[in-house]
C-alpha atoms as a PDB file:
ATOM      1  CA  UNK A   1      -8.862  -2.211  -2.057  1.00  0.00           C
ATOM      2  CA  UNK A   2      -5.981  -1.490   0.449  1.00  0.00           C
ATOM      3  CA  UNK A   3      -2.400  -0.741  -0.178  1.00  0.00           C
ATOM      4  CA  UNK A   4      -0.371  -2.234   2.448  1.00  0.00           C
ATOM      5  CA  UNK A   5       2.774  -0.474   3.416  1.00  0.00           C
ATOM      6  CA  UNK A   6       1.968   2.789   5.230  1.00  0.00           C
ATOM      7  CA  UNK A   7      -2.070   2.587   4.652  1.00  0.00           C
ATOM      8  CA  UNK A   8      -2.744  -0.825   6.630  1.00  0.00           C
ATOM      9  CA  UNK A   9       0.620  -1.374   8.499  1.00  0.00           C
ATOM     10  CA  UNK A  10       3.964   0.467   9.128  1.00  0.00           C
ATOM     11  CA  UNK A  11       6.519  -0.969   7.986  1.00  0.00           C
ATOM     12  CA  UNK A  12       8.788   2.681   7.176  1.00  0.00           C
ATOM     13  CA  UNK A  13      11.650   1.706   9.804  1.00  0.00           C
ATOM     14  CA  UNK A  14      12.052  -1.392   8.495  1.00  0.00           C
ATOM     15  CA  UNK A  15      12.061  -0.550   4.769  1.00  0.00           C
ATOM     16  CA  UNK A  16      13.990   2.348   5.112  1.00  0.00           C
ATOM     17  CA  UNK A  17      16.987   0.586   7.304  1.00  0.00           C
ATOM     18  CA  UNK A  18      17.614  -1.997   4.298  1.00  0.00           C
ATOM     19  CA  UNK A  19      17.398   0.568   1.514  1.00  0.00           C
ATOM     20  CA  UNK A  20      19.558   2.865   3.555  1.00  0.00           C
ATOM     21  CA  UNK A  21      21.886   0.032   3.583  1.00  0.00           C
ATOM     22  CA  UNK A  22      21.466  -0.775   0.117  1.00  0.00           C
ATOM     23  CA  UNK A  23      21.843   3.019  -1.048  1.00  0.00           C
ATOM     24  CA  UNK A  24      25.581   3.258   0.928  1.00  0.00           C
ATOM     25  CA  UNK A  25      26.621  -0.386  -0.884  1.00  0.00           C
ATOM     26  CA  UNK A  26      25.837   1.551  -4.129  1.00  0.00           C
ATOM     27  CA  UNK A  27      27.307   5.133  -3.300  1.00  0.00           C
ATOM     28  CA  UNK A  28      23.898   6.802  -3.601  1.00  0.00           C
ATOM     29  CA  UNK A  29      23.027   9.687  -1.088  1.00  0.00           C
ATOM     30  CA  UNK A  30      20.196   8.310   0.847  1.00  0.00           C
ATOM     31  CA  UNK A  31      18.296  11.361   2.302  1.00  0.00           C
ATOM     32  CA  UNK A  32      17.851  11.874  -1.473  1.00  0.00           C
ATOM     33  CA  UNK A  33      17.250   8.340  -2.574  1.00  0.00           C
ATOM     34  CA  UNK A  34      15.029   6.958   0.387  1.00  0.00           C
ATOM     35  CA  UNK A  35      11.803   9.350  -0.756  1.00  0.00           C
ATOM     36  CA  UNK A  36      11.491   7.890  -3.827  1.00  0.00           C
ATOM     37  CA  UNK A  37      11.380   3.793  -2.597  1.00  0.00           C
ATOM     38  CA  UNK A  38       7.640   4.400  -1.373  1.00  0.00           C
ATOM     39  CA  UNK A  39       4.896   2.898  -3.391  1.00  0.00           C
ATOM     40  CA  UNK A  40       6.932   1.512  -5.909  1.00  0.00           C
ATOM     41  CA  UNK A  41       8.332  -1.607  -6.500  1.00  0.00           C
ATOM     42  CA  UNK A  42      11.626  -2.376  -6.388  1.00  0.00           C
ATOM     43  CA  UNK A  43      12.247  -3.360  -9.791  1.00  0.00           C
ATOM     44  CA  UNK A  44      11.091   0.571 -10.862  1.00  0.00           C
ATOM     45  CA  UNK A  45      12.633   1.649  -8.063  1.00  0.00           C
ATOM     46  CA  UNK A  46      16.234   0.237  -9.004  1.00  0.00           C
ATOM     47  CA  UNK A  47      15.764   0.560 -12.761  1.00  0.00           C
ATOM     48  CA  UNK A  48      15.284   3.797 -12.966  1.00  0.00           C
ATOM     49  CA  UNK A  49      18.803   4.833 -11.093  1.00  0.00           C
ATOM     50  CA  UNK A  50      20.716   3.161 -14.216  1.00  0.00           C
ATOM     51  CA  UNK A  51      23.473   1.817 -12.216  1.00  0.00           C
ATOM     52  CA  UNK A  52      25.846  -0.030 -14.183  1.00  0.00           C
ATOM     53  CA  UNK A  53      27.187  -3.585 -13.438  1.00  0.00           C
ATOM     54  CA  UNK A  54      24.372  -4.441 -11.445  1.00  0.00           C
ATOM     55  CA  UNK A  55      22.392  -7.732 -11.922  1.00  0.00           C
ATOM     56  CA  UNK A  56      18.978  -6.406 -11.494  1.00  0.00           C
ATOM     57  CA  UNK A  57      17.336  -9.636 -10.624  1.00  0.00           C
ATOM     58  CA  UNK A  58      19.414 -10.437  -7.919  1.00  0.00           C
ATOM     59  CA  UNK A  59      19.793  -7.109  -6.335  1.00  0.00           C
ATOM     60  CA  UNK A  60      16.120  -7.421  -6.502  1.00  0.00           C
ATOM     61  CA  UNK A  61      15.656 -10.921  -4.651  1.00  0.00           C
ATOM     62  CA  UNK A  62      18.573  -9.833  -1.766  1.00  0.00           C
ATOM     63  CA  UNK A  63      16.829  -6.774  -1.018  1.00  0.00           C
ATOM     64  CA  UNK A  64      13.552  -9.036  -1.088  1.00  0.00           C
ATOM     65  CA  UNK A  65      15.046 -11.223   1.905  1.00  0.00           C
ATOM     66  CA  UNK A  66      16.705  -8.324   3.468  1.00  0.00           C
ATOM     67  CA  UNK A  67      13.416  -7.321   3.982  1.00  0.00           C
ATOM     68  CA  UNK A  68      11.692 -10.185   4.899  1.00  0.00           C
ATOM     69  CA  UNK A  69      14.442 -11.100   7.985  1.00  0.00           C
ATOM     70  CA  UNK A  70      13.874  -7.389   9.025  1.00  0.00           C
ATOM     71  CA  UNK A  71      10.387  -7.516  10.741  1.00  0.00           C
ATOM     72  CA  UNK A  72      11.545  -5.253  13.959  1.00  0.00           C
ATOM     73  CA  UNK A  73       9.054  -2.249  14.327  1.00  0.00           C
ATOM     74  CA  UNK A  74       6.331  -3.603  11.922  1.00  0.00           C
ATOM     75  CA  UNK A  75       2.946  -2.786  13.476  1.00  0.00           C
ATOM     76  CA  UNK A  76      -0.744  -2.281  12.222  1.00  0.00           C
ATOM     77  CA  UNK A  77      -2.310   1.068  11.580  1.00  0.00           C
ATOM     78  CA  UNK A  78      -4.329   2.503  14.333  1.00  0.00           C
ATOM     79  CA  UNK A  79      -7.893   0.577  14.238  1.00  0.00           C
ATOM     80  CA  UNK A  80      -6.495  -1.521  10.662  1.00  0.00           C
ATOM     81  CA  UNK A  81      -7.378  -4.797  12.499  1.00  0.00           C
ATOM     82  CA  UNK A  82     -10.899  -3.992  13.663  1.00  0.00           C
ATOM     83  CA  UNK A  83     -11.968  -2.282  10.410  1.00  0.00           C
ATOM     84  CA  UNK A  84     -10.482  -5.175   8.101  1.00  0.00           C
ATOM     85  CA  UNK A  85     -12.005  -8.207  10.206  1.00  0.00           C
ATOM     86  CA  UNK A  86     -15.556  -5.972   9.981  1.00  0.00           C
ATOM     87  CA  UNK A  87     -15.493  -6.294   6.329  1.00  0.00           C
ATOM     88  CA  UNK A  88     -17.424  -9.217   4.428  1.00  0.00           C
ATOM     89  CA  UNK A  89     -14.370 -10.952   3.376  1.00  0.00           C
ATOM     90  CA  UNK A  90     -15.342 -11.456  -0.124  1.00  0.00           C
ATOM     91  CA  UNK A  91     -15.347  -7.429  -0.809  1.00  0.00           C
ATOM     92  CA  UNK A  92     -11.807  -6.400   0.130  1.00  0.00           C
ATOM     93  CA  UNK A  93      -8.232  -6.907  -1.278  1.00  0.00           C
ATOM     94  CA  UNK A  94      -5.193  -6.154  -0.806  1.00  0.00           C
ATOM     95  CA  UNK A  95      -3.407  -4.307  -3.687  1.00  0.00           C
ATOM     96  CA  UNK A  96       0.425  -3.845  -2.759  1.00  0.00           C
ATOM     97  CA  UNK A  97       4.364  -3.123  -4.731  1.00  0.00           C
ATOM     98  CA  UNK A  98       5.455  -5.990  -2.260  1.00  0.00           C
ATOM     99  CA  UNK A  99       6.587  -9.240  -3.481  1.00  0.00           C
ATOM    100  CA  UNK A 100       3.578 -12.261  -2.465  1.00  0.00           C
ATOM    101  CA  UNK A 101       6.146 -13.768   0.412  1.00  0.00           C
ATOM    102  CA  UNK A 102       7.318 -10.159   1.991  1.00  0.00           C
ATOM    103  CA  UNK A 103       3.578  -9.222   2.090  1.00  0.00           C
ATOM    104  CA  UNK A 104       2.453 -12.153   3.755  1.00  0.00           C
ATOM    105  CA  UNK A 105       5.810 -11.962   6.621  1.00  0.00           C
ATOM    106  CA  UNK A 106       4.504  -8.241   6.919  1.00  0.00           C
ATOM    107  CA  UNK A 107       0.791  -9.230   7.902  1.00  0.00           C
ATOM    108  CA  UNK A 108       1.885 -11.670   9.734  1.00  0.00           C
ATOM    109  CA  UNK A 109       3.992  -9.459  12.096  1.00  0.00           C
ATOM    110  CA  UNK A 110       1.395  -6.606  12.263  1.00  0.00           C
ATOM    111  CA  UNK A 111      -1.116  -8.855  13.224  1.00  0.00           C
ATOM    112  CA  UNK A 112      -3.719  -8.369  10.348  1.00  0.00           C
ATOM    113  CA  UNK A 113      -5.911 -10.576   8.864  1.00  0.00           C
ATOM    114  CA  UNK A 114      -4.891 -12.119   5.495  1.00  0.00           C
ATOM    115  CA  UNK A 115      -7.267 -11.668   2.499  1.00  0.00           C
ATOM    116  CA  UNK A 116      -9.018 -13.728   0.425  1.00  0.00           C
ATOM    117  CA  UNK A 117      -7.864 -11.593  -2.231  1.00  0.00           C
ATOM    118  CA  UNK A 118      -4.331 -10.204  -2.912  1.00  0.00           C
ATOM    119  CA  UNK A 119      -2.838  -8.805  -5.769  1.00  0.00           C
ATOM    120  CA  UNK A 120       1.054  -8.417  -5.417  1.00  0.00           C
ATOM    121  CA  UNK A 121       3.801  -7.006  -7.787  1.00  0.00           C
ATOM    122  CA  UNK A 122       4.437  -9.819  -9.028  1.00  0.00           C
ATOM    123  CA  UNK A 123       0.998 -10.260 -10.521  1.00  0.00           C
ATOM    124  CA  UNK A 124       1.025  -7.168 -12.812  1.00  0.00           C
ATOM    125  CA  UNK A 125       3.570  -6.547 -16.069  1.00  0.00           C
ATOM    126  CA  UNK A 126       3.504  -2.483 -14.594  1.00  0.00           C
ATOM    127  CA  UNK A 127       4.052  -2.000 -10.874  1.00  0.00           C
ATOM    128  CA  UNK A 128       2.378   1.619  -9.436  1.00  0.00           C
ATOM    129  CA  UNK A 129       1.944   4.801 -10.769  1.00  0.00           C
ATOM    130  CA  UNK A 130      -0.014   2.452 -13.459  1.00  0.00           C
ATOM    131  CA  UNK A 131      -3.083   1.179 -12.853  1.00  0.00           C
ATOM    132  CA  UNK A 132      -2.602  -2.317 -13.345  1.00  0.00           C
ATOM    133  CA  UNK A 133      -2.558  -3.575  -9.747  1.00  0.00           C
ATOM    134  CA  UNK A 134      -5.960  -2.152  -9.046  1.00  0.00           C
ATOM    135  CA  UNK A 135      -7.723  -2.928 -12.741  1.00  0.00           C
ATOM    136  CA  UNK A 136      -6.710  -6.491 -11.373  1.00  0.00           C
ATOM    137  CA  UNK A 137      -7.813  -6.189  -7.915  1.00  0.00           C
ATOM    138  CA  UNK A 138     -11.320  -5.376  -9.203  1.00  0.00           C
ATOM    139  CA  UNK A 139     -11.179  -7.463 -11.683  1.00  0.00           C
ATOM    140  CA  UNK A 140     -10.926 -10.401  -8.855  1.00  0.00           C
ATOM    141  CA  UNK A 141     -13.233  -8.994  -6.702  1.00  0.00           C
ATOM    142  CA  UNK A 142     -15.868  -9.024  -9.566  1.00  0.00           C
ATOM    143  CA  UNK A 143     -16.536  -5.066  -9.631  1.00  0.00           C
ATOM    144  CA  UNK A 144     -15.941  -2.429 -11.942  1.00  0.00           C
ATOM    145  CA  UNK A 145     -12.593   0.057 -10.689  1.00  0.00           C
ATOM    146  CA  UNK A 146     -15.321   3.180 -10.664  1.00  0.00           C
ATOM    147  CA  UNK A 147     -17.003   1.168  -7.973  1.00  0.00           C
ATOM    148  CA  UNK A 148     -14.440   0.443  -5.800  1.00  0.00           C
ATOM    149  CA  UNK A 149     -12.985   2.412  -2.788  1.00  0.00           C
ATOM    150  CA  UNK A 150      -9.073   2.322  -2.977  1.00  0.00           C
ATOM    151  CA  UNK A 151      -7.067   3.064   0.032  1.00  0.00           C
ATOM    152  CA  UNK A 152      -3.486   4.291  -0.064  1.00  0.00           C
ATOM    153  CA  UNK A 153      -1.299   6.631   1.505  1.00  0.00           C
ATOM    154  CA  UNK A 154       1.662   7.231  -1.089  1.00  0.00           C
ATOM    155  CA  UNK A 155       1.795   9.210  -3.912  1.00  0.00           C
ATOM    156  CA  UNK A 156       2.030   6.209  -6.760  1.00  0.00           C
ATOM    157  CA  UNK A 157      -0.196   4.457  -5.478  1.00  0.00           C
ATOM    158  CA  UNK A 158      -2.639   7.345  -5.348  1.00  0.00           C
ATOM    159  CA  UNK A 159      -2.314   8.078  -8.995  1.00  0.00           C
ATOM    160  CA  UNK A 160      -2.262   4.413  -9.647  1.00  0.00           C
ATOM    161  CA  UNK A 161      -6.191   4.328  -8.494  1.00  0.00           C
ATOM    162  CA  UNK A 162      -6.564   7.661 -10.122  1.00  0.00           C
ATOM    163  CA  UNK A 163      -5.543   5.973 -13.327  1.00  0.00           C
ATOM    164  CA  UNK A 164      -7.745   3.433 -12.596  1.00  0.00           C
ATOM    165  CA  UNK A 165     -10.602   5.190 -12.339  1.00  0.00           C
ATOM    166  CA  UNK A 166     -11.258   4.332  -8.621  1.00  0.00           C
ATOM    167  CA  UNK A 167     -12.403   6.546  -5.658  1.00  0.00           C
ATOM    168  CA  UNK A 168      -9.512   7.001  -3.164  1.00  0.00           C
ATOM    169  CA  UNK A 169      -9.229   7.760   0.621  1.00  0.00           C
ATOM    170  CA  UNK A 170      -5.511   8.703   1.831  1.00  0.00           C
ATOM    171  CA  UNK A 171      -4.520   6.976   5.148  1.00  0.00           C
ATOM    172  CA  UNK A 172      -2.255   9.955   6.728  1.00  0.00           C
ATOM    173  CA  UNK A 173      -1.131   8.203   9.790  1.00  0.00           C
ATOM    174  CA  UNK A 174       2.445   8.080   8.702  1.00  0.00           C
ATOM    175  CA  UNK A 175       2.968  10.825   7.039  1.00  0.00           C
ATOM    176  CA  UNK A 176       2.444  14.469   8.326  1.00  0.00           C
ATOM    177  CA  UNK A 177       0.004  15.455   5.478  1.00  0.00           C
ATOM    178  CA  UNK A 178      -2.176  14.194   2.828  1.00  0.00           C
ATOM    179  CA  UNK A 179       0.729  15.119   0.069  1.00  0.00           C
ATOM    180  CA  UNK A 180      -1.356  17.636  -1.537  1.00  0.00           C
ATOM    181  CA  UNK A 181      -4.189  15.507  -3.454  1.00  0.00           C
ATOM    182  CA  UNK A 182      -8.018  16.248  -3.969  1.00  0.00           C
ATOM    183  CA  UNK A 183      -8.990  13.282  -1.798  1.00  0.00           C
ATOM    184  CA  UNK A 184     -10.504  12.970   1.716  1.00  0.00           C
ATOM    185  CA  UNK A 185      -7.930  11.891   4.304  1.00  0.00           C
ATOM    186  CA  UNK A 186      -8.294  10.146   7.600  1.00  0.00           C
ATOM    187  CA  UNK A 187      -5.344   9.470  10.068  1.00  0.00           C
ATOM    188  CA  UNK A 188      -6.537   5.665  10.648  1.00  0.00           C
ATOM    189  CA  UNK A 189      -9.424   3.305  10.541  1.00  0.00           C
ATOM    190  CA  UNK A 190     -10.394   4.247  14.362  1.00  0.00           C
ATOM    191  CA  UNK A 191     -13.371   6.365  13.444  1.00  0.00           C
ATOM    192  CA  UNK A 192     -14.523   4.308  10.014  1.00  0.00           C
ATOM    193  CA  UNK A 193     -17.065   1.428  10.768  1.00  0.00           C
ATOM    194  CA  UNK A 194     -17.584  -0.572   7.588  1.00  0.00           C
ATOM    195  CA  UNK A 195     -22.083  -1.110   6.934  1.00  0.00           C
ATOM    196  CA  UNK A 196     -23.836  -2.753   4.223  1.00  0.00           C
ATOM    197  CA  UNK A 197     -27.154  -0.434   3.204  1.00  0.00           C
ATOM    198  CA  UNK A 198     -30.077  -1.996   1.768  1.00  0.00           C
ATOM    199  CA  UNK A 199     -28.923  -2.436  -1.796  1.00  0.00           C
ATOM    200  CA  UNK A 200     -25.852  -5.174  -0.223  1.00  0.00           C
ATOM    201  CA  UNK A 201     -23.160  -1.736  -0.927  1.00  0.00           C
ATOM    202  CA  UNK A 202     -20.754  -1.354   1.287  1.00  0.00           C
ATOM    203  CA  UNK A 203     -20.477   2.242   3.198  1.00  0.00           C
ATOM    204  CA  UNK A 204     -18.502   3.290   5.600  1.00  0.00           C
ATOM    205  CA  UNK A 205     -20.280   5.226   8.622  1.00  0.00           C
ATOM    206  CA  UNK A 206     -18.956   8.703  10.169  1.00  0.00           C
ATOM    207  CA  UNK A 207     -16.769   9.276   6.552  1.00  0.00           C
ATOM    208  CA  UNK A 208     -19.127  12.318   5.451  1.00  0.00           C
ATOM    209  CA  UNK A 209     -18.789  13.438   8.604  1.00  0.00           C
ATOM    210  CA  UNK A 210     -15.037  12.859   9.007  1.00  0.00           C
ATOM    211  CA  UNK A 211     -14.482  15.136   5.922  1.00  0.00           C
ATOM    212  CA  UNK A 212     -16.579  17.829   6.454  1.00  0.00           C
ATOM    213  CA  UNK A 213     -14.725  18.201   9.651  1.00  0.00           C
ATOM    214  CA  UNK A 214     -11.258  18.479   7.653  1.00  0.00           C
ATOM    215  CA  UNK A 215      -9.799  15.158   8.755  1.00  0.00           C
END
């Protein structure tokens, strides 16, 4: 299961120049404020500030389309495209905060192939830290969570998959370090080549050797 923002594609300059403009409109000091937007949805992301007079629907939806006319800058992960389109189609998902329209403009613009399987934010009652998104995502791709590979690159969404009992590999390749967790790291998908052994599980060639080297 992949998260999509910042572990398949960037999409940071984008997402950061409409919250930045969204965080002056509201009088909120954005070098604070932008950190915390990553991961998340924006319903959590909004609620928890407690501004007043604010509809929180419709902040919601013009921050939605905001984002979805910004697409300048988007661009696939280093070796995203390759790896994805290597991988039986019926074993992967996408598990993202984004809303179902703003993911598909995304993949669209980065050039990625769109899964068969996609779980959004608005499929789940509890956007990321919980483990909602990904309990659904293997729930749709007919495995257990403890069988399933999840890979993410923010903090949430890392203790999202942690929550849901799944393994996790952190995509570093925008961010300078792997933020401190337990988990193997890899800057990209350049070095990863996706097999299926002889039991039909899926593996990924070079990882064992990707960690042991510190990656």
């Amino acid at each position: 299961m992949f998260d999509m923002d910042g572990t398949i594609l960037s999409s940071i300059a984008s997402t950061e120049r409409v919250w930045t403009a969204w965080a002056i409109k509201h009088g909120l000091d954005v070098e604070t404020f932008l950190p915390t937007i990553h991961g998340v949805r924006a319903y959590e992301t909004i609620s928890r500030l407690n501004l007043p007079d604010i509809d929180l629907m419709t902040e919601i939806e013009e921050l939605t389309q905001a984002e979805f006319d910004d697409i300048e800058g988007i661009e696939s992960i280093h070796g995203a495209v390759t790896f994805l389109n290597a991988l039986p189609p019926e074993r992967w998902a996408i598990v993202t905060s984004a809303p179902r329209r703003l993911a598909m403009r995304r993949l669209e613009a980065a050039g990625l192939p769109i899964p068969q399987i996609m779980v959004t934010g608005e499929d789940v009652a509890n956007g990321k830290p919980a483990p909602d998104c990904f309990l659904l995502g293997a729930q749709r791709l007919g495995h257990k969570p403890q069988d399933c590979l999840v890979f993410e690159d923010a903090p949430a969404g890392i203790r999202a998959a942690e929550a849901a009992g799944a393994q996790v590999l952190v995509i570093t390749a925008t961010h300078n370090h792997a933020g401190g967790t337990p988990h193997p790291s890899v800057p990209g998908y350049g070095a990863l080549t996706p097999r299926l052994d002889s039991a039909s599980r899926l593996t990924l060639a070079r990882l064992a050797a990707l960690q042991d080297a510190g990656a």
